[in-house]
Structures are given as C-alpha cells and as structure tokens.
Protein backbone atom coordinates (compact mmCIF):
# COMPACT_ATOMS: atom_id res chain seq x y z
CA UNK A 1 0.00 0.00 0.00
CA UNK A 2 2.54 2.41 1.09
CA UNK A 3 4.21 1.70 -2.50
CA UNK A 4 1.23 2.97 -3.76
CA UNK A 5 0.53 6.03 -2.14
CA UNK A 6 4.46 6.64 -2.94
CA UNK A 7 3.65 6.24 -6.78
CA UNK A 8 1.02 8.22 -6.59
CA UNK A 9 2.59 11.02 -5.25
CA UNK A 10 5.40 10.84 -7.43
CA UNK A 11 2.91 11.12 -10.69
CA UNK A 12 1.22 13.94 -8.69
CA UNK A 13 4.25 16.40 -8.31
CA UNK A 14 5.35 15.35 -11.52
CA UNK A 15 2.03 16.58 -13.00
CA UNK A 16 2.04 19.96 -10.74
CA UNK A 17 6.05 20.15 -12.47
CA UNK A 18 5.01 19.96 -15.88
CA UNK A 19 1.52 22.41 -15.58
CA UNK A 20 4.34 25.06 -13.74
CA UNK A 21 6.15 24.79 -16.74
CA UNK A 22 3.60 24.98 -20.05
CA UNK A 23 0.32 27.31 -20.33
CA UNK A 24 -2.47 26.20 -20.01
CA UNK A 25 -4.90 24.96 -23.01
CA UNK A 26 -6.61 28.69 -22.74
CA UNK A 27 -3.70 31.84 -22.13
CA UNK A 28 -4.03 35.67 -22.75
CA UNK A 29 -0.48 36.33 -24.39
CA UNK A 30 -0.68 39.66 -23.69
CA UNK A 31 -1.78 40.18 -20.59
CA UNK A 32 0.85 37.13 -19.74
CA UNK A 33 3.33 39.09 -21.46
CA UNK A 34 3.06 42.48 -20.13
CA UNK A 35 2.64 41.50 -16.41
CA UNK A 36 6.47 39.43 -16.57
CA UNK A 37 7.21 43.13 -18.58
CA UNK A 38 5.90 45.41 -15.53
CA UNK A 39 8.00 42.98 -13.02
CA UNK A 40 11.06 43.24 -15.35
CA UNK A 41 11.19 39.07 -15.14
CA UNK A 42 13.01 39.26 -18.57
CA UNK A 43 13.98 35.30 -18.54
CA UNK A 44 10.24 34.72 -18.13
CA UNK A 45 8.95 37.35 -20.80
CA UNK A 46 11.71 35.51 -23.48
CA UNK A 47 10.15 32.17 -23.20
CA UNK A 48 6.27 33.14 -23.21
CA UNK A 49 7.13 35.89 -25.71
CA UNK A 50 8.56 33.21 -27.84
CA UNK A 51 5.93 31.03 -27.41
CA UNK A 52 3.62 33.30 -27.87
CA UNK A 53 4.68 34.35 -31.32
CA UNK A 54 5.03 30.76 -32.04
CA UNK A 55 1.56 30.20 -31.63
CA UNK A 56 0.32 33.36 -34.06
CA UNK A 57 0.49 36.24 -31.47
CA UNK A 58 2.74 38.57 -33.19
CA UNK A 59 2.76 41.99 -33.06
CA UNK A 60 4.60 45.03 -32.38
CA UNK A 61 4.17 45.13 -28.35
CA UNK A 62 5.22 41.81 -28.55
CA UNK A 63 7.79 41.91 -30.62
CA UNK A 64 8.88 44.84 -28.61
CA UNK A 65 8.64 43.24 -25.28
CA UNK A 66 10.87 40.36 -26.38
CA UNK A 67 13.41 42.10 -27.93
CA UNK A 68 13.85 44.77 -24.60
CA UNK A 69 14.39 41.07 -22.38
CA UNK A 70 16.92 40.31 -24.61
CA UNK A 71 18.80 43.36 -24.27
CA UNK A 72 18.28 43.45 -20.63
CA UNK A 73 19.77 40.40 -20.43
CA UNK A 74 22.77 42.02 -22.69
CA UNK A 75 22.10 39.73 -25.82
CA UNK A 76 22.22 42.75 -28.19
CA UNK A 77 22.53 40.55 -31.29
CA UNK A 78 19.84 38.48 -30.37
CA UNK A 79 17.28 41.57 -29.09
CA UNK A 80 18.24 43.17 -32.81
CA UNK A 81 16.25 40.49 -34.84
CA UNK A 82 13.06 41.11 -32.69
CA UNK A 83 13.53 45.48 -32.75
CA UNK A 84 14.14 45.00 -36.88
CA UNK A 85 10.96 43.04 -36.51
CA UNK A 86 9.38 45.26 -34.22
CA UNK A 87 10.05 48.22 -37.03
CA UNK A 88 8.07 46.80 -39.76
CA UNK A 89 4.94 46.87 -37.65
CA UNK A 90 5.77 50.63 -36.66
CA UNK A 91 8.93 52.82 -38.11
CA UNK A 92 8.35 55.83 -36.62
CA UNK A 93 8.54 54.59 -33.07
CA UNK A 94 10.93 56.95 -31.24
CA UNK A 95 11.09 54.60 -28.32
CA UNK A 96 11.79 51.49 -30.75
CA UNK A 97 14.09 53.94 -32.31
CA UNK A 98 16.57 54.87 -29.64
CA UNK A 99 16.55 51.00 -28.53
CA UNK A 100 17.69 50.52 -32.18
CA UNK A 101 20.48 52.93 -32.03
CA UNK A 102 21.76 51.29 -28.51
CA UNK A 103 21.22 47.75 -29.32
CA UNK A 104 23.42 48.37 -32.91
CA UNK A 105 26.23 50.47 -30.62
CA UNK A 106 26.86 47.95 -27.74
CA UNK A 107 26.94 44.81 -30.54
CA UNK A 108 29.93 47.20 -32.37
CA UNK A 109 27.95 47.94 -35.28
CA UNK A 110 28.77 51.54 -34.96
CA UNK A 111 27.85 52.80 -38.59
CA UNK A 112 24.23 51.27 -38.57
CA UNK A 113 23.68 53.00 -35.40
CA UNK A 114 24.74 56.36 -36.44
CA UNK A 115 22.80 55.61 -39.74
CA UNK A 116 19.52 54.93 -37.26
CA UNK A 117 20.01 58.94 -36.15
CA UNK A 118 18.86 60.00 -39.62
CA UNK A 119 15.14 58.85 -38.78
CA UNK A 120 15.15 60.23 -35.10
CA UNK A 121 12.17 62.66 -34.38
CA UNK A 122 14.46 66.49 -33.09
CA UNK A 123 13.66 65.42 -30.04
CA UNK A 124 15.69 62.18 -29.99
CA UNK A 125 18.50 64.00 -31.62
CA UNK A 126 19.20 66.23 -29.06
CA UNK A 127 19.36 63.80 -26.62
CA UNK A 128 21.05 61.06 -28.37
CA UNK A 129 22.71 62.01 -32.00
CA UNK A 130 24.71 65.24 -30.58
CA UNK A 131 28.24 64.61 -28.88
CA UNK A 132 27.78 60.40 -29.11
CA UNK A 133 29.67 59.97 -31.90
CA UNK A 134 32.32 63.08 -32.61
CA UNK A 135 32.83 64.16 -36.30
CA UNK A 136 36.41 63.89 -35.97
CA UNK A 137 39.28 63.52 -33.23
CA UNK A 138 42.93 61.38 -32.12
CA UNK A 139 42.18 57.84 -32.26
CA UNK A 140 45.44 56.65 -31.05
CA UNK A 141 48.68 57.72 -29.67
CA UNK A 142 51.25 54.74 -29.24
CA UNK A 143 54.98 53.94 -28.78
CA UNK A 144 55.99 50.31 -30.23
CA UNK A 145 59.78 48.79 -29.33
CA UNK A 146 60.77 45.59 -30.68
CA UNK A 147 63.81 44.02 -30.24
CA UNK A 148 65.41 40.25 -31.35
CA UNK A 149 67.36 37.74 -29.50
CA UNK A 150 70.02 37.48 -31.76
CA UNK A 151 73.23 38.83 -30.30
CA UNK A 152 75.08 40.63 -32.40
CA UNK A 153 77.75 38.74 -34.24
CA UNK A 154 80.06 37.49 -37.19
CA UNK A 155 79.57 34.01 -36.74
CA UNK A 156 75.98 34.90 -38.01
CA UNK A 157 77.09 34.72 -41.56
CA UNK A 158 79.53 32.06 -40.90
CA UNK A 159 77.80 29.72 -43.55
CA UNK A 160 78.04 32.05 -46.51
CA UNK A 161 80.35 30.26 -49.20
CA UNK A 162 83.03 32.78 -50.30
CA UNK A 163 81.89 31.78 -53.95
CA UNK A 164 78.36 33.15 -53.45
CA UNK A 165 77.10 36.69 -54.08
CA UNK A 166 74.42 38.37 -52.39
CA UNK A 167 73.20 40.18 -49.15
CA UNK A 168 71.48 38.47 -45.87
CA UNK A 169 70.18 41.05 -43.43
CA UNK A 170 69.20 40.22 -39.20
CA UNK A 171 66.51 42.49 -37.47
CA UNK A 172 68.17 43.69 -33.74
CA UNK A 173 65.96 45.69 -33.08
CA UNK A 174 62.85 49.08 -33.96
CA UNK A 175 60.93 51.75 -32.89
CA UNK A 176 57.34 52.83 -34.28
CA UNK A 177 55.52 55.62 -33.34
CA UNK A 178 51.76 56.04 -33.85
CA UNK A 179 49.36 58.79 -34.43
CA UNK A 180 45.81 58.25 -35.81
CA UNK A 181 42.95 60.41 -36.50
CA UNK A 182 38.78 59.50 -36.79
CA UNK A 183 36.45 61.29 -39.10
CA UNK A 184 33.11 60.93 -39.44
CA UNK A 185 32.08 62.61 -42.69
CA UNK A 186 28.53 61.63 -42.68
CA UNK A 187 26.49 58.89 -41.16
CA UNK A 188 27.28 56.17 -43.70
CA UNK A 189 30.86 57.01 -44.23
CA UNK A 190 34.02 57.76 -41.70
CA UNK A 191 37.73 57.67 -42.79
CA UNK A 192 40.47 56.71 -40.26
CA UNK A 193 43.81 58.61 -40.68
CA UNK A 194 47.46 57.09 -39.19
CA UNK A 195 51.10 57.97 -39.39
CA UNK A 196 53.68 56.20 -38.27
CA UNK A 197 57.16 55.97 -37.90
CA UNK A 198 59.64 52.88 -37.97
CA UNK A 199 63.47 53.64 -37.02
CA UNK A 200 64.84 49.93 -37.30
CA UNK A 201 68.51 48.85 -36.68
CA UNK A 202 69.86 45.94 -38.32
CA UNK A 203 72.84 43.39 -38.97
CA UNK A 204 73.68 43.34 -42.64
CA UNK A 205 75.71 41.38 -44.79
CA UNK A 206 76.75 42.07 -48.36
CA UNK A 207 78.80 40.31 -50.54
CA UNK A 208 80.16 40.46 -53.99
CA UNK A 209 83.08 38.90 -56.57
CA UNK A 210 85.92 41.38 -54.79
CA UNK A 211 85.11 41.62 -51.04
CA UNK A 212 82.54 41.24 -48.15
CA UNK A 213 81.05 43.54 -45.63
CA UNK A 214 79.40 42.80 -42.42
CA UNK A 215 77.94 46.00 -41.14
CA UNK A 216 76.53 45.43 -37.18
CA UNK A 217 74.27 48.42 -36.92
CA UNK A 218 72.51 49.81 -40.21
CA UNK A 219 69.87 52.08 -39.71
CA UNK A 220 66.23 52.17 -42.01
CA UNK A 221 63.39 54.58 -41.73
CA UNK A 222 60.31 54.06 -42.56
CA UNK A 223 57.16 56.03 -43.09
CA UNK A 224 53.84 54.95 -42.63
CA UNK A 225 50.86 56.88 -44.16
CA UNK A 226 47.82 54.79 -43.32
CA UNK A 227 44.16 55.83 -44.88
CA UNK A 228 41.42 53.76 -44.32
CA UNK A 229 37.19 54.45 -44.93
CA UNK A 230 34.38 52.72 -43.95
CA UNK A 231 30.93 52.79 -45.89
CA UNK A 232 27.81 51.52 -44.00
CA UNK A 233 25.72 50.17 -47.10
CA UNK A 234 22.80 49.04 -45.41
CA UNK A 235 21.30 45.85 -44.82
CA UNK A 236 23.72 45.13 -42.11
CA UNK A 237 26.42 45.34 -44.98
CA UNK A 238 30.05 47.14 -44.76
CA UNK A 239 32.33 48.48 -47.38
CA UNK A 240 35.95 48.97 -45.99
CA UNK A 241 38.81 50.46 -48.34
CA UNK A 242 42.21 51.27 -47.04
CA UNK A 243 45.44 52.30 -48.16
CA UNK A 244 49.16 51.80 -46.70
CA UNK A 245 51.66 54.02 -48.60
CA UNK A 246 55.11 52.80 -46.86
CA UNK A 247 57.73 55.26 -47.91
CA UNK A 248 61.69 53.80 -46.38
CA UNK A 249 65.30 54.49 -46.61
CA UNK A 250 67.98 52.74 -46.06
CA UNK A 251 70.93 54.38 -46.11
CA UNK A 252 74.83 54.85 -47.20
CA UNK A 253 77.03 52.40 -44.38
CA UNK A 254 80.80 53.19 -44.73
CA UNK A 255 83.40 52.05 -41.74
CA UNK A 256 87.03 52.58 -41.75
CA UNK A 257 89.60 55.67 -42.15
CA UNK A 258 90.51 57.14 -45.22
CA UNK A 259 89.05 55.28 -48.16
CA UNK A 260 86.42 53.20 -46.85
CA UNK A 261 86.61 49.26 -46.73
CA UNK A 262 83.09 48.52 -45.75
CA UNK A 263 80.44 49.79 -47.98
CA UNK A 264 76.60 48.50 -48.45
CA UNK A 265 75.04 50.91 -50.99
CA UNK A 266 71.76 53.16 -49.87
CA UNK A 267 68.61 52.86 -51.44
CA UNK A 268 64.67 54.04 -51.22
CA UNK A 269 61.63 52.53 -51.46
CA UNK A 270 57.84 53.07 -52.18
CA UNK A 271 55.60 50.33 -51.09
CA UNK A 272 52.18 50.13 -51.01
CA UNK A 273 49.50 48.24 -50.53
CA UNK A 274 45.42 48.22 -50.96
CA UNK A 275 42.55 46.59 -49.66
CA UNK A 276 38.82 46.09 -49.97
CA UNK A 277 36.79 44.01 -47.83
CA UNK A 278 32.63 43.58 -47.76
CA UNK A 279 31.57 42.54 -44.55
CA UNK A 280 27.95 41.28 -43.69
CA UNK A 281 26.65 41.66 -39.80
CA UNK A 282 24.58 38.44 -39.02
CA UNK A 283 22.96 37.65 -35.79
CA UNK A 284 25.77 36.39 -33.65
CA UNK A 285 28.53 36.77 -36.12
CA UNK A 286 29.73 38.71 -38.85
CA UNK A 287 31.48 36.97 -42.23
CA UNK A 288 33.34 39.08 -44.95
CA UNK A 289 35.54 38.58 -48.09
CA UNK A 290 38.75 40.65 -49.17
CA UNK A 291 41.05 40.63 -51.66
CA UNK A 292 44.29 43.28 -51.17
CA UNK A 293 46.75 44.19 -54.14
CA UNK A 294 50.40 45.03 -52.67
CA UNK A 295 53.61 46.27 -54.12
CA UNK A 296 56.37 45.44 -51.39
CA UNK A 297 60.01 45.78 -51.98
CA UNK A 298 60.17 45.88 -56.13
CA UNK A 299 57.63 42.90 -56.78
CA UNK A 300 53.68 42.64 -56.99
CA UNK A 301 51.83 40.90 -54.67
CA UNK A 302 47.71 39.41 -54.80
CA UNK A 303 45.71 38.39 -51.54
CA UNK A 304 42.34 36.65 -51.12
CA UNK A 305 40.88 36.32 -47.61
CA UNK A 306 37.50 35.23 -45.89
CA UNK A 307 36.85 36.09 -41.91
CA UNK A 308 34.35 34.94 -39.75
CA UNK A 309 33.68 36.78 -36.32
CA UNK A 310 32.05 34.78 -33.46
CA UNK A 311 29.79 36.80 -30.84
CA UNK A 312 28.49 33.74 -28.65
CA UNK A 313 27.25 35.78 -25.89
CA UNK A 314 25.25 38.02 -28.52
CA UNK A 315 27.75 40.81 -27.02
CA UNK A 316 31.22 42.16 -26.77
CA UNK A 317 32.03 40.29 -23.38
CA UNK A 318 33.52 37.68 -25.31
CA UNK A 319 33.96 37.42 -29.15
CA UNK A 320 36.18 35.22 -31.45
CA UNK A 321 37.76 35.44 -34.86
CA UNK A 322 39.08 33.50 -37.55
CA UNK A 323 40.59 34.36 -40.91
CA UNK A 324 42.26 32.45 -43.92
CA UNK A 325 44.38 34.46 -46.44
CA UNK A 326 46.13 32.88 -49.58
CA UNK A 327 48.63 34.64 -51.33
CA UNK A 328 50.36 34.92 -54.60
CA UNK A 329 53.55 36.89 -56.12
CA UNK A 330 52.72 38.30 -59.55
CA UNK A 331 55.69 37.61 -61.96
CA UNK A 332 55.95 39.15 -65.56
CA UNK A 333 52.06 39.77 -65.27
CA UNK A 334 51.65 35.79 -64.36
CA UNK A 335 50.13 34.70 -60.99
CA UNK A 336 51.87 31.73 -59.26
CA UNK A 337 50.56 30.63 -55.90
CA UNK A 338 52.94 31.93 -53.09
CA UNK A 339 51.03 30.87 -50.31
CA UNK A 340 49.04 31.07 -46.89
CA UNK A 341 48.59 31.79 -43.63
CA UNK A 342 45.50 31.41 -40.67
CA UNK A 343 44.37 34.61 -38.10
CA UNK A 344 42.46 33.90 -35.09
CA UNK A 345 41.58 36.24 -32.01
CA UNK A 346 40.11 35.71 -28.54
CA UNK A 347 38.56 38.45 -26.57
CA UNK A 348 36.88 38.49 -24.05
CA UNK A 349 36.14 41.10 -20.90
CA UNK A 350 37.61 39.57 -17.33
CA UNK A 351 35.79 42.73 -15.32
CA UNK A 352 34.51 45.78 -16.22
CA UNK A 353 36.57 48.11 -17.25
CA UNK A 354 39.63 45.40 -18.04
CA UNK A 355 39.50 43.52 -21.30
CA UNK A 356 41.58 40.54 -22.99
CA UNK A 357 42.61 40.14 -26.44
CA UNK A 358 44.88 36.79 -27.80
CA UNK A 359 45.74 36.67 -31.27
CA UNK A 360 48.40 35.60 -33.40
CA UNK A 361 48.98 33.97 -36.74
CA UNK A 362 50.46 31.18 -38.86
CA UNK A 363 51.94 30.75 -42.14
CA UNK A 364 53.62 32.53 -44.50
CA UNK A 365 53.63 36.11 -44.26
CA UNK A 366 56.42 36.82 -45.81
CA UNK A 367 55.09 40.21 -48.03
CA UNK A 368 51.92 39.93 -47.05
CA UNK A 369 49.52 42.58 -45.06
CA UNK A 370 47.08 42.02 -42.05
CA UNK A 371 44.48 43.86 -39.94
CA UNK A 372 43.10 45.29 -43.19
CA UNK A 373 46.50 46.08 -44.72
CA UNK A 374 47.55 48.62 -41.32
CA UNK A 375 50.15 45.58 -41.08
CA UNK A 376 52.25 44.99 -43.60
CA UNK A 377 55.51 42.70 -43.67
CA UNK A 378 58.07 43.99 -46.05
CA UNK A 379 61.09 43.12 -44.60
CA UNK A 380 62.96 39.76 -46.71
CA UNK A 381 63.01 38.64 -43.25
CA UNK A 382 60.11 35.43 -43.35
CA UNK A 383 57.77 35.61 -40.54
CA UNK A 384 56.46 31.94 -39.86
CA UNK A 385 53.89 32.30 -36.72
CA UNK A 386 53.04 35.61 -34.55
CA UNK A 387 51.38 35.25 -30.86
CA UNK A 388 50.43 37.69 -27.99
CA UNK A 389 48.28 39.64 -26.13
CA UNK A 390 46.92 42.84 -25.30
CA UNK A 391 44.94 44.22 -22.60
CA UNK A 392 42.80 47.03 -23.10
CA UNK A 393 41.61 49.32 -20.03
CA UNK A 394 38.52 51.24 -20.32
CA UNK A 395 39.54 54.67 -18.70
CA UNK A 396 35.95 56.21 -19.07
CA UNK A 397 32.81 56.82 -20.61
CA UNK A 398 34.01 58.42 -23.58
CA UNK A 399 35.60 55.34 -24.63
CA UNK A 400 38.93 56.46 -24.24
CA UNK A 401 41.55 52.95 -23.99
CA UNK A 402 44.61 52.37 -22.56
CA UNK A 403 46.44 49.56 -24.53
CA UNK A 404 48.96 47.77 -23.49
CA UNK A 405 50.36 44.88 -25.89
CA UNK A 406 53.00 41.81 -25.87
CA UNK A 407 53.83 39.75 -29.08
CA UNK A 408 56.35 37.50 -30.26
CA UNK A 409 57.04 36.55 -33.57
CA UNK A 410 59.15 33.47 -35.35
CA UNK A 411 61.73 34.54 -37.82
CA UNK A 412 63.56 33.07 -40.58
CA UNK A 413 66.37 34.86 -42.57
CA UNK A 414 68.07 33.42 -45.41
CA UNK A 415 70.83 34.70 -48.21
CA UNK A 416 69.44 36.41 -50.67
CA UNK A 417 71.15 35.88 -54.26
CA UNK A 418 72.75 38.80 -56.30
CA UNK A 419 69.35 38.21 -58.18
CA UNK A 420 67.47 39.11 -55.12
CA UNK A 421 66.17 35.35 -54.92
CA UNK A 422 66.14 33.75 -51.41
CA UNK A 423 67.97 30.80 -51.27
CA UNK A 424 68.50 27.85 -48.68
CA UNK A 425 71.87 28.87 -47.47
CA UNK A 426 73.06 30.22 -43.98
CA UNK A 427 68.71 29.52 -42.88
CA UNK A 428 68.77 30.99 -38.91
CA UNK A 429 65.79 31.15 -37.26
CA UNK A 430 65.04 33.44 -34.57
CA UNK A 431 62.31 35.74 -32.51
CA UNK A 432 61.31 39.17 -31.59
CA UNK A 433 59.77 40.33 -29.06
CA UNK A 434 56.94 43.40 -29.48
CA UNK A 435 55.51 45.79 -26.63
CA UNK A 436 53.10 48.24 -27.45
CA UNK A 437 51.63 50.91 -25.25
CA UNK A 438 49.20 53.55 -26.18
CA UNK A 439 46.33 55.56 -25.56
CA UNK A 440 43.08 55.26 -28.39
CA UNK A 441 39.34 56.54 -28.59
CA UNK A 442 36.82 54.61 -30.09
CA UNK A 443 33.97 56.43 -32.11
C-alpha cells in the first residue's frame, strides 16, 4: 500500500512540475506578457514571448517586449532580430528607435547606429545624436619597441660560401611611433587617418666577386601613411577600403679611415598596398571577403581572404575570430601561388573596465599585409607564426583605452642571391619580441 501512495505522489508532483512549466490549453499572451514586462522578469517574458509568437500572437508590443528582455539580459545581437521586426509593424517609433540605435552600438555595429540617427524625431537628436559619436578627433597615440634575441655577431654569416654573391640582413631591433585620427564625414561614411614611424637597426651582410662587408648596426626609416574608410551600405552590410603608402630608406654604411673598406650601398623605397573588404553583420557573427593588391620591396603581390567573427554571448564580453588568407607573387604579369597563412583572435572582458585580447597567426607572411592592410611585412626577413596579447583598459565613458600589448614573432632569414632570390643557405631562425603601449578613442 505504502508503494502505492508513494507512486502516486510521485505522478502527482510530476504533474504539478510539468503544468508550472507549459500554459495552459486557454492563455491571454498579452496580458501574460506584459505583467512578466511590468515585473522586469526578462527570462520569463523571453520564453512566453517566444511562445507566444510561435503560436500566431505577433505583433509590435510583442515583438517589442521580447526584444527589450533580450537586451536586458545584454544579448544585443539576439534583441536586434526582434527590434528589426518590431520596425516593420511601426517605423516611426521613437522609443523602438533609440533601442535601435543602442542595441546596434553595444553589438559594435557603430555605422548602422549612427545611420539609425537619420530617422530620429528632433527630439531624440538632441538627446542622443549630438556629442555620441564626434565628427572627428585622435584615435590613437602609441609607442611600439621591438627588439630580437640574436646577439650581435660574425659568426651569423659564418655559412656564406666565399663563392656566393648576395646580401642576408638580421633584425636587432625598432621603434614605431603612432598617431591616428577619426572622421566621421557623414552617417554612412568615416575615414580613419594614421602615421607612423619605424626607425629599425639591423645586422647586414653584403657580398660580392671582390670583397665582403658585415655592417653590425645599419639604420632604415620608414614612413607609414595609413588611410582607411568605412561605408555603412545598409542591410547590415560594410564596405571597408584602405590604403598603406610605406615610404623607407635605407641608407649609405661606410666604416674605416681614409678610403672606406666597408660599404653597403643606400637605397629608397615606395611600397604600397590596398585593400577592400565587404563585410555582412549576421545575428551572432559577422562573415566578410577581401582581396588586397600590394607592391612590397620591387615585386607585386595578390591576396584573397575570408573572416568569420564569433559573438556567442550576442555581445562584446567575449567574441572570437578566424581568418584564412592565400597569397600569390605576380611575376611578368603571371600569378603563381605563393602561399598562406591562418588569423584567429580571442577576446573576451575579465571585469569591467579590463578587457583581454589573444591573437596571433600562422603561415607565411612573408610580403603579405594584415588587420586590413595597417600591417604589412616587407622586410625579406620570413615571418612563420606571430602570438600575444593585449589588454585594453577602459579609462571612461568616452571610450577612451589604454592599450597595453605583448607579441612574439618566429623569424627566418636566409641569403638572398645577387638576383634578389632567397635561397636555402646560412637559414637561422630566430624571434622578436613586441611591446606596445598607447592611448586610443573609439567612435
């Protein structure tokens, strides 16, 4: 008997369970709805707001309701799909409106949210639209110092057979200094201005069919005149162009008294690269495609990329990225496959205001450009695999950073032929180290 009664109970609280947890056969959606709004029980409100518009019930209150849980609850991705669904039952909506414009800024979609301001009532504008996003100011102000662990040294070039001509060149060490503007020239299209400049000191070695020269601490300059623009197409689609123009000198090295014995000839240099990039905004992620044309160091290079960037909290608390890029060197107007190399980034926020970003690369990037060509690698120099970390420290409302970076990168240097061909002769590997501190504003 007692077995029973035990049973019994058992089906009974499993019964009270299950008719906690679904609506009953006859529900008023909205009145359901908008009492878990009033009490601000947002978890509630997204599962009978879903279930109500599963069953029919959809409408702009509730499309409204659900999407304001969502962003309550911080998933601004998520709470965008149900406030562009929202719209088409009612445009003109200033409240809809300015959760539009909010929602779009805290998922980083920066451009659609200014673009939102154009259809605020005057009213909105003034309290929103004027002073959020400034028309133009310093982005970033940054020192960069790299150095190698290669100690400085003859026995470098050691393996170079007397019989063979050419140069072979060791990084010790550079400077960079950054300064970067942001303009916002209307709502769908803002330009991004940087100059920078690279002192870099390096071990050199020439040889030719009379003599060599080992020269311990040649000096290169560098120019870096970055322009970059943005156009906000619509549809949750991006345009981005850019432009590295990468001006260098490196100059006349003589040593010795009188008529000098060690000589390595000067010579300038005009690199550039460009790239274009379409980017489409999905919910939770983003995907784009570039391609980036590149003339580094006297040769033409072609690049082909897709990216894919991972929001999984439907915020910028924690986001991922990945990116594949396949290159090619462009010889008497013929394309032969040079090859590739992989980009992947972790951030993620450990407490407000302190943020984490790890990224790195692998591959070959020897001549090839990142971070929407503001990275270029022009220096013979192959770099096989880049990792680090940076944290960035919100310093106040007005989105003003301070950066602080650490990256390392693996290095291969080779002899270069008198033809200016790399070859497989004296290969050292080594790394350098990178620390980068600066101030930026975001816009």
């Amino acid at each position: 008997m007692r077995k029973i009664i035990f049973i019994l109970f058992i089906i009974f609280m499993f019964s009270r369970l299950l008719h906690g947890q679904e609506p009953e056969t006859s529900w008023n959606p909205e009145k359901k709805t908008f009492e878990l709004y009033s009490q601000k029980n947002w978890k509630e409100l997204i599962y009978w707001s879903k279930k109500a518009i599963k069953e029919g019930h959809d409408y702009f209150y509730m499309r409204m309701r659900l999407a304001i849980a969502l962003y309550e609850t911080h998933n601004y991705q998520r709470a965008l799909i149900h406030f562009k669904k929202a719209y088409e039952f009612n445009s003109k909506d200033p409240y809809l409106l300015e959760y539009l414009y909010y929602a779009n800024l805290f998922s980083g979609r920066r451009k659609a949210a200014l673009d939102i301001t154009g259809k605020f009532p005057s009213s909105l504008k003034n309290k929103i639209a004027k002073g959020q996003i400034p028309k133009f100011k310093i982005a970033e102000l940054g020192l960069q110092t790299v150095f190698s662990d290669l100690q400085t040294s003859e026995n470098l070039i050691s393996g170079i057979p007397r019989d063979e001509f050419g140069s072979q060149l060791f990084l010790n060490n550079f400077t960079k200094i950054n300064l970067a503007f942001n303009h916002n020239i209307s709502r769908r299209f803002s330009m991004f201005y940087q100059y920078s400049l690279l002192i870099e000191n390096r071990f050199f070695f020439y040889q030719d069919n009379s003599t060599a020269y080992y020269l311990p601490n040649q000096k290169l300059y560098e120019s870096q005149i970055y322009l970059s623009g943005n156009i906000y197409l619509g549809g949750d689609f991006n345009l981005y162009t850019s432009v590295n123009y990468l001006p260098g000198k490196a100059p006349e090295t003589f040593s010795g008294r009188g008529q000098p014995y060690f000589y390595a000839p000067g010579f300038k240099y005009n690199d550039f690269t460009g790239n274009l990039a379409v980017v489409k905004d999905f919910s939770y992620f983003s995907m784009g495609l570039s391609a980036t044309y590149s003339h580094l160091q006297l040769n033409n290079y072609t690049q082909e990329g897709i990216f894919i960037q991972l929001y999984p909290l439907g915020n910028l608390n924690l986001y991922l990225t990945g990116a594949y890029q396949i290159k090619q060197q462009l010889v008497n107007g013929q394309i032969s496959e040079n090859g590739s190399f992989y980009e992947y980034k972790l951030g993620f926020k450990i407490f407000k205001p302190l943020w984490l970003e790890l990224e790195g690369t692998s591959g070959d990037l020897l001549y090839a450009s990142t971070r929407s060509g503001s990275l270029v690698y022009n220096n013979p120099n192959r770099v096989n695999n880049t990792f680090g970390g940076t944290f960035l420290i919100n310093l106040n409302k007005n989105n003003l950073w301070l950066t602080l970076s650490y990256y390392y990168a693996d290095i291969t240097s080779r002899f270069y032929s008198e033809g200016n061909l790399p070859t497989d002769i004296n290969t050292i590997n080594y790394n350098i180290h990178s620390i980068f501190g600066g101030l930026s504003w975001n816009f």
